[in-house]
PDB file of N, CA and C in Angstrom:
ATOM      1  N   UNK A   1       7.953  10.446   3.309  1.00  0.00           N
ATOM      2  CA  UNK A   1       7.564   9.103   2.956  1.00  0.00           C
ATOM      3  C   UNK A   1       7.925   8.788   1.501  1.00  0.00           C
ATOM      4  N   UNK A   2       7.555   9.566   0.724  1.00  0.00           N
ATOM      5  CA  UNK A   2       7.850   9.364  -0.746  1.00  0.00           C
ATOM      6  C   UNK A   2       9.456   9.115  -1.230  1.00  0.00           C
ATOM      7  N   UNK A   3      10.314   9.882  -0.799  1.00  0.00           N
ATOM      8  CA  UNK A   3      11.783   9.768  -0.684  1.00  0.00           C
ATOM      9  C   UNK A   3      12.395   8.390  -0.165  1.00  0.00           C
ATOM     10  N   UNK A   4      11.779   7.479   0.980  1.00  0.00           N
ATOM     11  CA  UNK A   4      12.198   6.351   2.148  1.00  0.00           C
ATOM     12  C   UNK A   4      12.689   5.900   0.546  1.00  0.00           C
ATOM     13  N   UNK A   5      13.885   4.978   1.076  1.00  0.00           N
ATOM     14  CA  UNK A   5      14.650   3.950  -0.135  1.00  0.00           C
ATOM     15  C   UNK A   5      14.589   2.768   1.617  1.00  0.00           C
ATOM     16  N   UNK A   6      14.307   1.366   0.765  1.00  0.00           N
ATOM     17  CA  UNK A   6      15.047   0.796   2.014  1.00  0.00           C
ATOM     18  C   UNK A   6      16.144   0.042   1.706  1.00  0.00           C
ATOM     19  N   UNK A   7      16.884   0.682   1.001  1.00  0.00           N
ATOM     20  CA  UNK A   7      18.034  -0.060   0.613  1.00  0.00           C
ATOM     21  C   UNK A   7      19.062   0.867   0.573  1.00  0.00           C
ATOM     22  N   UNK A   8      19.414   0.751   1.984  1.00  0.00           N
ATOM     23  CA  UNK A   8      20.586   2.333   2.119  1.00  0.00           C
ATOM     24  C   UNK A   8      21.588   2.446   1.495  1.00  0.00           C
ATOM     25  N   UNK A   9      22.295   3.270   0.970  1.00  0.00           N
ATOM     26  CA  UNK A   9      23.762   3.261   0.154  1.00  0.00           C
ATOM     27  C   UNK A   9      24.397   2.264   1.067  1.00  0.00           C
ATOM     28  N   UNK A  10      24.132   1.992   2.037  1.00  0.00           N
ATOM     29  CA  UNK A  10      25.919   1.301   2.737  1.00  0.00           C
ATOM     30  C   UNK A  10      25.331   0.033   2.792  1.00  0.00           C
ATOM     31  N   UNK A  11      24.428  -0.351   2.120  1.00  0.00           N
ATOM     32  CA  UNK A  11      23.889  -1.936   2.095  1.00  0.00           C
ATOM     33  C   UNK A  11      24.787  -2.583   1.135  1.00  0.00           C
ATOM     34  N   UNK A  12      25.755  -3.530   1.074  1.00  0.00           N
ATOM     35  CA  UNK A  12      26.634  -3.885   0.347  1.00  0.00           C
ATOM     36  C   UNK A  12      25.510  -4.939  -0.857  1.00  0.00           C
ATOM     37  N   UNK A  13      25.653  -4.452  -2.241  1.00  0.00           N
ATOM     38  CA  UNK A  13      25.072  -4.998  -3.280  1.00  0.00           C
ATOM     39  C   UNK A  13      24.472  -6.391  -2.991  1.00  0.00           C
ATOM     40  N   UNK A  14      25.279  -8.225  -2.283  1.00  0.00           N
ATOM     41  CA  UNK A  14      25.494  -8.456  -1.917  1.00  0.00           C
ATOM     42  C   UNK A  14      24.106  -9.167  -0.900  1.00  0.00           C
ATOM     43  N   UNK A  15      23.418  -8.257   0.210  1.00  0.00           N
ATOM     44  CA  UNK A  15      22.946  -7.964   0.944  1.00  0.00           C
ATOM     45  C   UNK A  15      21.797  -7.683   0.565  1.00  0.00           C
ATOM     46  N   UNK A  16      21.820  -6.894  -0.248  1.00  0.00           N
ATOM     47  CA  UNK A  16      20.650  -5.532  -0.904  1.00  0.00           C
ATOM     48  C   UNK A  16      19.286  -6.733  -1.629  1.00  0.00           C
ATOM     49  N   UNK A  17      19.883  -7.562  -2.329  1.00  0.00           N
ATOM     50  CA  UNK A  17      18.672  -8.852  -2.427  1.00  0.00           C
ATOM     51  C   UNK A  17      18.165  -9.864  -1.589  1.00  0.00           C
ATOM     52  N   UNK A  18      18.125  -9.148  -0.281  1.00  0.00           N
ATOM     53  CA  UNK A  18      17.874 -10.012   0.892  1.00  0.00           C
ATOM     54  C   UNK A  18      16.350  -9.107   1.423  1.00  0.00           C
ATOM     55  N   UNK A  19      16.685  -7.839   0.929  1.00  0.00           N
ATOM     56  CA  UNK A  19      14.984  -6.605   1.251  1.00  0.00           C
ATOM     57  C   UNK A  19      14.072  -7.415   0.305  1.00  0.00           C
ATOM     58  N   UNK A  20      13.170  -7.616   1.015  1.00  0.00           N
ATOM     59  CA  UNK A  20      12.538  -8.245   0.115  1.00  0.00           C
ATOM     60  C   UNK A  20      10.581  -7.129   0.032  1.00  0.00           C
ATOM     61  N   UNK A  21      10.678  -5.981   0.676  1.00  0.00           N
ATOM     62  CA  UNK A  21       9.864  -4.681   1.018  1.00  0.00           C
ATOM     63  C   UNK A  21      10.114  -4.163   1.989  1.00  0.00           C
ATOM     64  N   UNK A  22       8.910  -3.617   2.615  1.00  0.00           N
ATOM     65  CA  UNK A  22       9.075  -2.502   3.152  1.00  0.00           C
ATOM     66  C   UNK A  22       7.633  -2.131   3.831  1.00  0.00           C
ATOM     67  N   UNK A  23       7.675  -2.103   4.968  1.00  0.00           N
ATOM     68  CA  UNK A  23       6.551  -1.591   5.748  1.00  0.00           C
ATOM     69  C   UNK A  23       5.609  -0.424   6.430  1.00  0.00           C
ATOM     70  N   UNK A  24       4.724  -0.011   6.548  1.00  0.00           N
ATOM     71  CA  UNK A  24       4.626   0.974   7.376  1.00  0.00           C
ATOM     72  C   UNK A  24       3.569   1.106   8.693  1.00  0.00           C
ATOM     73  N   UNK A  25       4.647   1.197   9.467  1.00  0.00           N
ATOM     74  CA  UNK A  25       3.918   1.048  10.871  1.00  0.00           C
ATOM     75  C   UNK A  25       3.260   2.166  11.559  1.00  0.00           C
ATOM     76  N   UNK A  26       1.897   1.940  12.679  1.00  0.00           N
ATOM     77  CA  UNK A  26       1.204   2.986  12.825  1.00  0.00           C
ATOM     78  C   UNK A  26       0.885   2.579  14.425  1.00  0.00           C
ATOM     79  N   UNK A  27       1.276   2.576  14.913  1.00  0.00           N
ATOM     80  CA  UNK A  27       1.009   2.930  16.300  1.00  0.00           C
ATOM     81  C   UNK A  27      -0.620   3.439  16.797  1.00  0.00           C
ATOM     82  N   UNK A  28      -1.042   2.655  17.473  1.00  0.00           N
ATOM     83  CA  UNK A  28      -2.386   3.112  17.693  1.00  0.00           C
ATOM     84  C   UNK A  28      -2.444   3.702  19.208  1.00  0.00           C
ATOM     85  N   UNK A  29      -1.991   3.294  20.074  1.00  0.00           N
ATOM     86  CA  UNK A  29      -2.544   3.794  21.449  1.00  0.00           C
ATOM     87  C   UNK A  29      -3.529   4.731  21.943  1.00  0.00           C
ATOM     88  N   UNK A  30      -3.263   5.836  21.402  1.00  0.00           N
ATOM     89  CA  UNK A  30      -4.253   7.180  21.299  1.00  0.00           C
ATOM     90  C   UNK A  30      -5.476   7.628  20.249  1.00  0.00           C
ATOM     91  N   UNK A  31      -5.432   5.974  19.546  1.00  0.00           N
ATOM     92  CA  UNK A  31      -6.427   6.113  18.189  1.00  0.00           C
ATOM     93  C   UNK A  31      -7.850   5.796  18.671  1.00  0.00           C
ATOM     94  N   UNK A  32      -8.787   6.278  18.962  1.00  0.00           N
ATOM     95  CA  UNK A  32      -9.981   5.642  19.785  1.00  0.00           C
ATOM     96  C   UNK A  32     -11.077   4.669  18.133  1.00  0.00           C
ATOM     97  N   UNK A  33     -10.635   5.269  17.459  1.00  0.00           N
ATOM     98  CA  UNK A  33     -11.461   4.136  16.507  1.00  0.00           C
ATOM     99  C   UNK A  33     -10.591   4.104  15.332  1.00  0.00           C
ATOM    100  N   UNK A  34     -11.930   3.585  14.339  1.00  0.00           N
ATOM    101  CA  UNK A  34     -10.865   3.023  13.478  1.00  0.00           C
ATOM    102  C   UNK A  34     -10.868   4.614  11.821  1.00  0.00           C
ATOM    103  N   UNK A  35     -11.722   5.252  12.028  1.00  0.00           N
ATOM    104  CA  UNK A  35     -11.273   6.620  11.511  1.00  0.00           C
ATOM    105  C   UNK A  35     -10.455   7.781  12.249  1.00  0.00           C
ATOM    106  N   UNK A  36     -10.277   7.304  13.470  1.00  0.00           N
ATOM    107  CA  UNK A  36      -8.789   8.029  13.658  1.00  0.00           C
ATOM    108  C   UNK A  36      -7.519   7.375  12.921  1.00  0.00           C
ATOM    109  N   UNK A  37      -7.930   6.031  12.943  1.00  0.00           N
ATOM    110  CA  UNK A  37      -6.581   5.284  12.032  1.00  0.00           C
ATOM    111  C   UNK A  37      -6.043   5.768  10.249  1.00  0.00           C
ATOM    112  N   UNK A  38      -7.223   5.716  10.105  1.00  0.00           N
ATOM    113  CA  UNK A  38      -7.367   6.293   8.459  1.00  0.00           C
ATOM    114  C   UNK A  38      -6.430   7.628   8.950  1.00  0.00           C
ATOM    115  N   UNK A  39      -7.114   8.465   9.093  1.00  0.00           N
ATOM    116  CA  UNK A  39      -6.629  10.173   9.160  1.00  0.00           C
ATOM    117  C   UNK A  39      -5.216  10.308   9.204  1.00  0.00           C
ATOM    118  N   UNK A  40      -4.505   8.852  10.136  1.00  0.00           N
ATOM    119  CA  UNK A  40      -2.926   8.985  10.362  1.00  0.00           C
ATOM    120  C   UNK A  40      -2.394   8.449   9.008  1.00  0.00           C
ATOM    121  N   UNK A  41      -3.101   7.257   8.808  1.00  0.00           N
ATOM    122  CA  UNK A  41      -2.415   6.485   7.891  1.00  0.00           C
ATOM    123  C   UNK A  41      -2.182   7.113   6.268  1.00  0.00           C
ATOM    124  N   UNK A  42      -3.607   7.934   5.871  1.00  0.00           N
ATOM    125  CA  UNK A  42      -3.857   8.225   5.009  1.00  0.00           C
ATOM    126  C   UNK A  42      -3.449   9.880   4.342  1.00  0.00           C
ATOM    127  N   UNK A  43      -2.731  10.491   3.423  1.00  0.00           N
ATOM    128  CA  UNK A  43      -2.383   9.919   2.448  1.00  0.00           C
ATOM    129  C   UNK A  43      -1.071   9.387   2.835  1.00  0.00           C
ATOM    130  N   UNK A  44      -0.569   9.167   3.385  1.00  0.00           N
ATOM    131  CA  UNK A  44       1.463   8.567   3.885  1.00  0.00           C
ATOM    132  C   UNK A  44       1.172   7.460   3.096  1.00  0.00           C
ATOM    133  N   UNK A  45       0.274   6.523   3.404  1.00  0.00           N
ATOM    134  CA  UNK A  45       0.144   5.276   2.652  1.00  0.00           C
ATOM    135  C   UNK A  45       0.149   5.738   1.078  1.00  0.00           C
ATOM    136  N   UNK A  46      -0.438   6.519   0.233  1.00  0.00           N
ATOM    137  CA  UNK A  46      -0.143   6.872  -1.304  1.00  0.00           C
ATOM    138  C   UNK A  46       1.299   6.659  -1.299  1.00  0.00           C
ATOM    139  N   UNK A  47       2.110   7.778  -0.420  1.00  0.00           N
ATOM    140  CA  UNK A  47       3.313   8.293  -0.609  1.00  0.00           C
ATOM    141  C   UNK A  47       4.207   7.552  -0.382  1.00  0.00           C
ATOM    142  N   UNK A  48       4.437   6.607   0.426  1.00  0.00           N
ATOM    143  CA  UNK A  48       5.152   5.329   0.660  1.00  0.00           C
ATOM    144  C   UNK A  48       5.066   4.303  -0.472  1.00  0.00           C
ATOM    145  N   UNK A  49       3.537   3.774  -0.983  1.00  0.00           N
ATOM    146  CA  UNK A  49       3.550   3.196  -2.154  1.00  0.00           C
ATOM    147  C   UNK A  49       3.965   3.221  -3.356  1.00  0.00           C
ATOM    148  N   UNK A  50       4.085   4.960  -3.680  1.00  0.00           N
ATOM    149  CA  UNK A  50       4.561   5.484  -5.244  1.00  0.00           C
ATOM    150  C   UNK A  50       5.913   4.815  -5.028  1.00  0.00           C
ATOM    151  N   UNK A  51       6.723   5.674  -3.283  1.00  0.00           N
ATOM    152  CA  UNK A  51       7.924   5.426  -3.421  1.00  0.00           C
ATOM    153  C   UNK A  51       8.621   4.351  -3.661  1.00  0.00           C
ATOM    154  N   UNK A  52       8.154   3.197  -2.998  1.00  0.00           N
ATOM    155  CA  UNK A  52       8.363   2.141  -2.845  1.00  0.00           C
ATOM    156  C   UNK A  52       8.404   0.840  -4.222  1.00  0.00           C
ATOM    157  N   UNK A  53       7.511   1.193  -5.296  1.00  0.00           N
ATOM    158  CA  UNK A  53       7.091   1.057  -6.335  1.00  0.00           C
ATOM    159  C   UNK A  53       7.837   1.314  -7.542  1.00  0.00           C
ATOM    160  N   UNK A  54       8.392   2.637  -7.597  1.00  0.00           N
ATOM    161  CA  UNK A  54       8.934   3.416  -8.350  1.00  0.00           C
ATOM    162  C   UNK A  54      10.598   3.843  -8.114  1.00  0.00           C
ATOM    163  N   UNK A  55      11.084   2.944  -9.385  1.00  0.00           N
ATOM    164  CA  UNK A  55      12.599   2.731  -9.445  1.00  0.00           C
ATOM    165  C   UNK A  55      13.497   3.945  -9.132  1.00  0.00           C
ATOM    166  N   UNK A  56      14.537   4.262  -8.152  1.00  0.00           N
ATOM    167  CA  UNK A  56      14.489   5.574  -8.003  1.00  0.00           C
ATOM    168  C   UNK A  56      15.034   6.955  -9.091  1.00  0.00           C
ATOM    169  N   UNK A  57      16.228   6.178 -10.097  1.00  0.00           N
ATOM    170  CA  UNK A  57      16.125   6.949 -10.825  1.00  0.00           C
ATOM    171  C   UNK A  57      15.015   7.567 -11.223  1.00  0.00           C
ATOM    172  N   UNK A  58      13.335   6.968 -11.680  1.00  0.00           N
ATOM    173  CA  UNK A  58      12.387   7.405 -12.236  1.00  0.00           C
ATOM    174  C   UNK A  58      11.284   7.688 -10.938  1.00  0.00           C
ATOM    175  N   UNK A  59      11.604   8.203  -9.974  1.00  0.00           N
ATOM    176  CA  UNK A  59      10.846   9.102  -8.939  1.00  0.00           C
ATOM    177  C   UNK A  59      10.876  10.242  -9.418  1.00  0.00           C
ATOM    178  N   UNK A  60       9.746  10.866  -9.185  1.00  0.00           N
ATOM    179  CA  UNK A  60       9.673  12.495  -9.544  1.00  0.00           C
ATOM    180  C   UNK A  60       8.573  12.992  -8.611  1.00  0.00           C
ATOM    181  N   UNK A  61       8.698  13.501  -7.594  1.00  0.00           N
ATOM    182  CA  UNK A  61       7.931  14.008  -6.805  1.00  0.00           C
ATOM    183  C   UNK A  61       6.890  14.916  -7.298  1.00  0.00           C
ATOM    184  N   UNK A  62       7.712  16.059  -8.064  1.00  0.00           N
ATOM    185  CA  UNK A  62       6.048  16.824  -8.449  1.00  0.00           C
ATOM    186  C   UNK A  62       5.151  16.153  -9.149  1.00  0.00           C
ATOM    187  N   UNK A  63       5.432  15.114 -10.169  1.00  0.00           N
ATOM    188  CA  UNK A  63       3.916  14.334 -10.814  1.00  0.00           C
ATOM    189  C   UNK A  63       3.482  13.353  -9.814  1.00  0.00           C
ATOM    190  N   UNK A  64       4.639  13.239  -8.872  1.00  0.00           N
ATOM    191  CA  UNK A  64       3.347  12.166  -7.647  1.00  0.00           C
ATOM    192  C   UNK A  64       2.538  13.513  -7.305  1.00  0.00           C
ATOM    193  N   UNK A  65       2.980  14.620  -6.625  1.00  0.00           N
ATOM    194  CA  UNK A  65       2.174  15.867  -6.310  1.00  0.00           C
ATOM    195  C   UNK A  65       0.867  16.049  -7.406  1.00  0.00           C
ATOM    196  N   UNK A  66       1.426  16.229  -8.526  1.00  0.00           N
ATOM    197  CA  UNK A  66      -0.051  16.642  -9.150  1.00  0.00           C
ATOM    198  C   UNK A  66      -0.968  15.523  -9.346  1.00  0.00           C
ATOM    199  N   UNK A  67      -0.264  14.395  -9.269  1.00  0.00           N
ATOM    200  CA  UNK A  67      -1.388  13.128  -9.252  1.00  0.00           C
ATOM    201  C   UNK A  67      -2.370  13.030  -7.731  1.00  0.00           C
ATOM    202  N   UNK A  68      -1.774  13.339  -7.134  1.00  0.00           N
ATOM    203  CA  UNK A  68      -2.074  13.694  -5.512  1.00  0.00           C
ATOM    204  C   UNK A  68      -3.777  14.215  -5.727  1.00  0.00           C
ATOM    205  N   UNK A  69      -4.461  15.172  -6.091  1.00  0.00           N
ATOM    206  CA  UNK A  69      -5.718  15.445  -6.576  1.00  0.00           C
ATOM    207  C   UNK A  69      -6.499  14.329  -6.138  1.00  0.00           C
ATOM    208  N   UNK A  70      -6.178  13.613  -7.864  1.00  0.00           N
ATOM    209  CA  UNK A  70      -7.132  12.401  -8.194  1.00  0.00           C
ATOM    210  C   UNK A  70      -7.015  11.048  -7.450  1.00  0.00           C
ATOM    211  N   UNK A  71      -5.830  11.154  -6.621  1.00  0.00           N
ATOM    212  CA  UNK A  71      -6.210   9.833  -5.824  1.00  0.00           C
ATOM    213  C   UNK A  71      -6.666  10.386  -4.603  1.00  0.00           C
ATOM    214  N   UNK A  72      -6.592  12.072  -3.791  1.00  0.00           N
ATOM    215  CA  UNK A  72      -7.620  11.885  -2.763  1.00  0.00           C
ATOM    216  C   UNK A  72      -9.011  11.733  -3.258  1.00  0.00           C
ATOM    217  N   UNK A  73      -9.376  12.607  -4.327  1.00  0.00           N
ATOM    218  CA  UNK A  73     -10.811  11.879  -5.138  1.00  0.00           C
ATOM    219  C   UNK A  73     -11.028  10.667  -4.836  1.00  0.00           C
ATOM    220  N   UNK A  74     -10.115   9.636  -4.817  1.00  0.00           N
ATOM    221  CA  UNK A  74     -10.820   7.861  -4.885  1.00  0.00           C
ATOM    222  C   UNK A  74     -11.082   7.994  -3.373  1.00  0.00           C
ATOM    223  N   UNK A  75     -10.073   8.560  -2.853  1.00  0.00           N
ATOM    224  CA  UNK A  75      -9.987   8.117  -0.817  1.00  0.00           C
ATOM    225  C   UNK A  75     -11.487   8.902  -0.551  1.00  0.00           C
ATOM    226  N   UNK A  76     -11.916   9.882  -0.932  1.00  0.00           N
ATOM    227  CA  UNK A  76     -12.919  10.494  -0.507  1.00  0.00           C
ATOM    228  C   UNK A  76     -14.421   9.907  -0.827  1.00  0.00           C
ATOM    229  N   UNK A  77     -14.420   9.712  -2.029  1.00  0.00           N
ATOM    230  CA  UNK A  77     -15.492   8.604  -2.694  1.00  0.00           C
ATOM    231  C   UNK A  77     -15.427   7.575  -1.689  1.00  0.00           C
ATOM    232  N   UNK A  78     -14.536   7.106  -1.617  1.00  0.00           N
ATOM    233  CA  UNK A  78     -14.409   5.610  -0.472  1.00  0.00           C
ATOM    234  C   UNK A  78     -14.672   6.125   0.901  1.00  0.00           C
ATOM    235  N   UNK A  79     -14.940   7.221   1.812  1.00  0.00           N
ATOM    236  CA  UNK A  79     -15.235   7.626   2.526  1.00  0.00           C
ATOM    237  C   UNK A  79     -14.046   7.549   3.379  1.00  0.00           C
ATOM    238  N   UNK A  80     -13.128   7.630   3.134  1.00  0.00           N
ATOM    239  CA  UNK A  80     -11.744   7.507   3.742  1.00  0.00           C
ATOM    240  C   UNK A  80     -10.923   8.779   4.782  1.00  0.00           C
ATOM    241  N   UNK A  81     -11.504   8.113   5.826  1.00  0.00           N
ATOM    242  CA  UNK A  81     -10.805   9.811   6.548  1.00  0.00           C
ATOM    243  C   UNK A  81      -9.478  10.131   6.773  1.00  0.00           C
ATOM    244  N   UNK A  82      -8.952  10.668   5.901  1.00  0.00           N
ATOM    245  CA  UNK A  82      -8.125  11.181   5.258  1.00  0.00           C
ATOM    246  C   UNK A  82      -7.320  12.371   5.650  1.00  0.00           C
ATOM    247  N   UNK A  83      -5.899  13.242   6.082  1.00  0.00           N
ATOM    248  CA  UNK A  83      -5.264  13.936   6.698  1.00  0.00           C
ATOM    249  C   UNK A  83      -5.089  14.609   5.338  1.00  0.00           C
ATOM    250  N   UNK A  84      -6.080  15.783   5.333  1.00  0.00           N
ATOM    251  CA  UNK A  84      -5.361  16.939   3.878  1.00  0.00           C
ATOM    252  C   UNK A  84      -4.060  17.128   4.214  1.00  0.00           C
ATOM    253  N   UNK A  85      -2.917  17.131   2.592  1.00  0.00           N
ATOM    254  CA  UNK A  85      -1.529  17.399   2.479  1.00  0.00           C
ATOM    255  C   UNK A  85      -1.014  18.399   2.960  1.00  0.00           C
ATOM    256  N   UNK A  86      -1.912  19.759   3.016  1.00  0.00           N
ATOM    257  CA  UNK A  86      -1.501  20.864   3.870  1.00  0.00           C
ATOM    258  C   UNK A  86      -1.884  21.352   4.911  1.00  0.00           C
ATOM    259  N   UNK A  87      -2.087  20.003   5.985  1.00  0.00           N
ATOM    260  CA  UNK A  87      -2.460  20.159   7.019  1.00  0.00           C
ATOM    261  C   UNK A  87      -3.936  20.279   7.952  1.00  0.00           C
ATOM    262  N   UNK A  88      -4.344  19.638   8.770  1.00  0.00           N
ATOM    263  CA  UNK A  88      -5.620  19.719   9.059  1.00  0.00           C
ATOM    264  C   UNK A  88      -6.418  20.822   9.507  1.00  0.00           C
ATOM    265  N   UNK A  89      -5.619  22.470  10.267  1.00  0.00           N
ATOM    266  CA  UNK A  89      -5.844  23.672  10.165  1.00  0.00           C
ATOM    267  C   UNK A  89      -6.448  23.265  11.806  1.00  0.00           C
ATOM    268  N   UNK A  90      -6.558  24.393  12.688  1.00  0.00           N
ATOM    269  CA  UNK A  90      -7.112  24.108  13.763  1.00  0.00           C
ATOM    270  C   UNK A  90      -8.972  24.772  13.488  1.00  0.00           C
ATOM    271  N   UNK A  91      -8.847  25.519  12.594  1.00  0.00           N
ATOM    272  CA  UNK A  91     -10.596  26.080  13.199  1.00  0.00           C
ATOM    273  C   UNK A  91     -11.587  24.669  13.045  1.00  0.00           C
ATOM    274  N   UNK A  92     -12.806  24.545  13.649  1.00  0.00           N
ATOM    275  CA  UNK A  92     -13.378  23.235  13.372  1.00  0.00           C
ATOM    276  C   UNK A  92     -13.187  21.548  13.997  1.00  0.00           C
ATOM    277  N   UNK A  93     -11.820  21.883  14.364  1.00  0.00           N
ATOM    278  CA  UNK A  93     -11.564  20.464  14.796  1.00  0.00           C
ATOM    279  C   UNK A  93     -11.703  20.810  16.396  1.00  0.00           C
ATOM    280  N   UNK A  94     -12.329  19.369  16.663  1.00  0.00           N
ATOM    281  CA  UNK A  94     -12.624  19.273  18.083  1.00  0.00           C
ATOM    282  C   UNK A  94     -11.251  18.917  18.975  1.00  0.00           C
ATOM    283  N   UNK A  95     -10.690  19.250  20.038  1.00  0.00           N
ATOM    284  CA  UNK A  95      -9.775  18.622  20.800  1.00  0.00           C
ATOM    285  C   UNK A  95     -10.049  17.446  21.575  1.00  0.00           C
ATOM    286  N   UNK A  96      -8.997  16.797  21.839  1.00  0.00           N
ATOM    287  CA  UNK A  96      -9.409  15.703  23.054  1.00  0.00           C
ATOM    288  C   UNK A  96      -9.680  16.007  24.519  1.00  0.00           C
ATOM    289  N   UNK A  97     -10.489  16.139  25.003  1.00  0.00           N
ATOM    290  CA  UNK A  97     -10.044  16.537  26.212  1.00  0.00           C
ATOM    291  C   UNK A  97      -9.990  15.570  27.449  1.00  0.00           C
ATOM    292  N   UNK A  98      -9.899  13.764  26.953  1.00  0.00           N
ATOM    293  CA  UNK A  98      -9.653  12.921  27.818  1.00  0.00           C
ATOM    294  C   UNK A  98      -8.059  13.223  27.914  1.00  0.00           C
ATOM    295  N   UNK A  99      -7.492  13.795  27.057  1.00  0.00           N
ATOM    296  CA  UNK A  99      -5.879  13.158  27.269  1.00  0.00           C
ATOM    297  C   UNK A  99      -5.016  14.071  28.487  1.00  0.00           C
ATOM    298  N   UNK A 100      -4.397  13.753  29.072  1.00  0.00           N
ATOM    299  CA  UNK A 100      -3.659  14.666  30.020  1.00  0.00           C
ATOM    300  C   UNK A 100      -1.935  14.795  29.865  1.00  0.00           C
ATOM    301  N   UNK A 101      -1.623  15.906  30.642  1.00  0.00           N
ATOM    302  CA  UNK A 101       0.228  15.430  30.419  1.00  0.00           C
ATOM    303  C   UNK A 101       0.566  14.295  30.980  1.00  0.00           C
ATOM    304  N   UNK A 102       1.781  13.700  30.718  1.00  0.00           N
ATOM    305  CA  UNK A 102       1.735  12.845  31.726  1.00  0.00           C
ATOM    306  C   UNK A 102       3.216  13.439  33.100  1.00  0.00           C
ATOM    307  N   UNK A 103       2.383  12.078  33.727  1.00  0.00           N
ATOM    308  CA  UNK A 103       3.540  12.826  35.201  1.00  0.00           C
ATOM    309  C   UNK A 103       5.186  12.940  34.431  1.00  0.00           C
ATOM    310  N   UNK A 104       5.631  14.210  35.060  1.00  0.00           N
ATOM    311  CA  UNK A 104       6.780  14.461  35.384  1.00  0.00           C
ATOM    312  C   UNK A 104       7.841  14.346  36.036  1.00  0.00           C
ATOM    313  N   UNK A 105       8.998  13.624  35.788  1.00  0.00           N
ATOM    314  CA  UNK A 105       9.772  12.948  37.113  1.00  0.00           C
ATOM    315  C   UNK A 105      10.505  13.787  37.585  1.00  0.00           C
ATOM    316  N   UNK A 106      10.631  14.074  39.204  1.00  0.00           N
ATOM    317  CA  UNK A 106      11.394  14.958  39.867  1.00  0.00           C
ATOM    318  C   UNK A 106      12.550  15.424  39.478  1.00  0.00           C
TER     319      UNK A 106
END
């Protein structure tokens, strides 16, 4: 997320002042409320914003990383359910067990 440019090299200069942002979409189908939504959205939404924000010559990923800390601090204060950066770990988490495979075509 932090890397996305939406202004691809082969966008002719031209063109390139026609982006006028940049979105990020989240698919809900399988989200049963609205803190399953957070958990997906959250932190991608930081990481999309720095990127998006921040001219790319002057991107630098590791100080978005070490800034990374203090803004889950705000998301957590805000009660924000939130997807830790290194993963949610399986011990503790409950599974779904409404969901099934779905059919298989012959």
């Amino acid at each position: 997320m932090y890397a996305y440019d939406p202004l691809p090299a082969a966008l002719p200069p031209a063109q390139a002042g026609h982006v006028l942002g940049s979105q990020a979409q989240l698919w809900t189908e399988y989200m049963t409320t609205p803190r399953d939504v957070e958990y997906m959205a959250w932190p991608r939404l930081l990481a999309l914003a720095e990127g998006l924000w921040t001219l790319t010559p002057l991107k630098d990923y590791d100080g978005f990383a070490r800034r990374m800390p203090a803004a889950l601090g705000r998301l957590q204060v805000q009660d924000v359910n939130y997807r830790p950066p290194d993963g949610p770990g399986r011990a503790g988490r409950a599974g779904r067990a409404d969901l099934i495979d779905p059919p298989r075509s012959p």
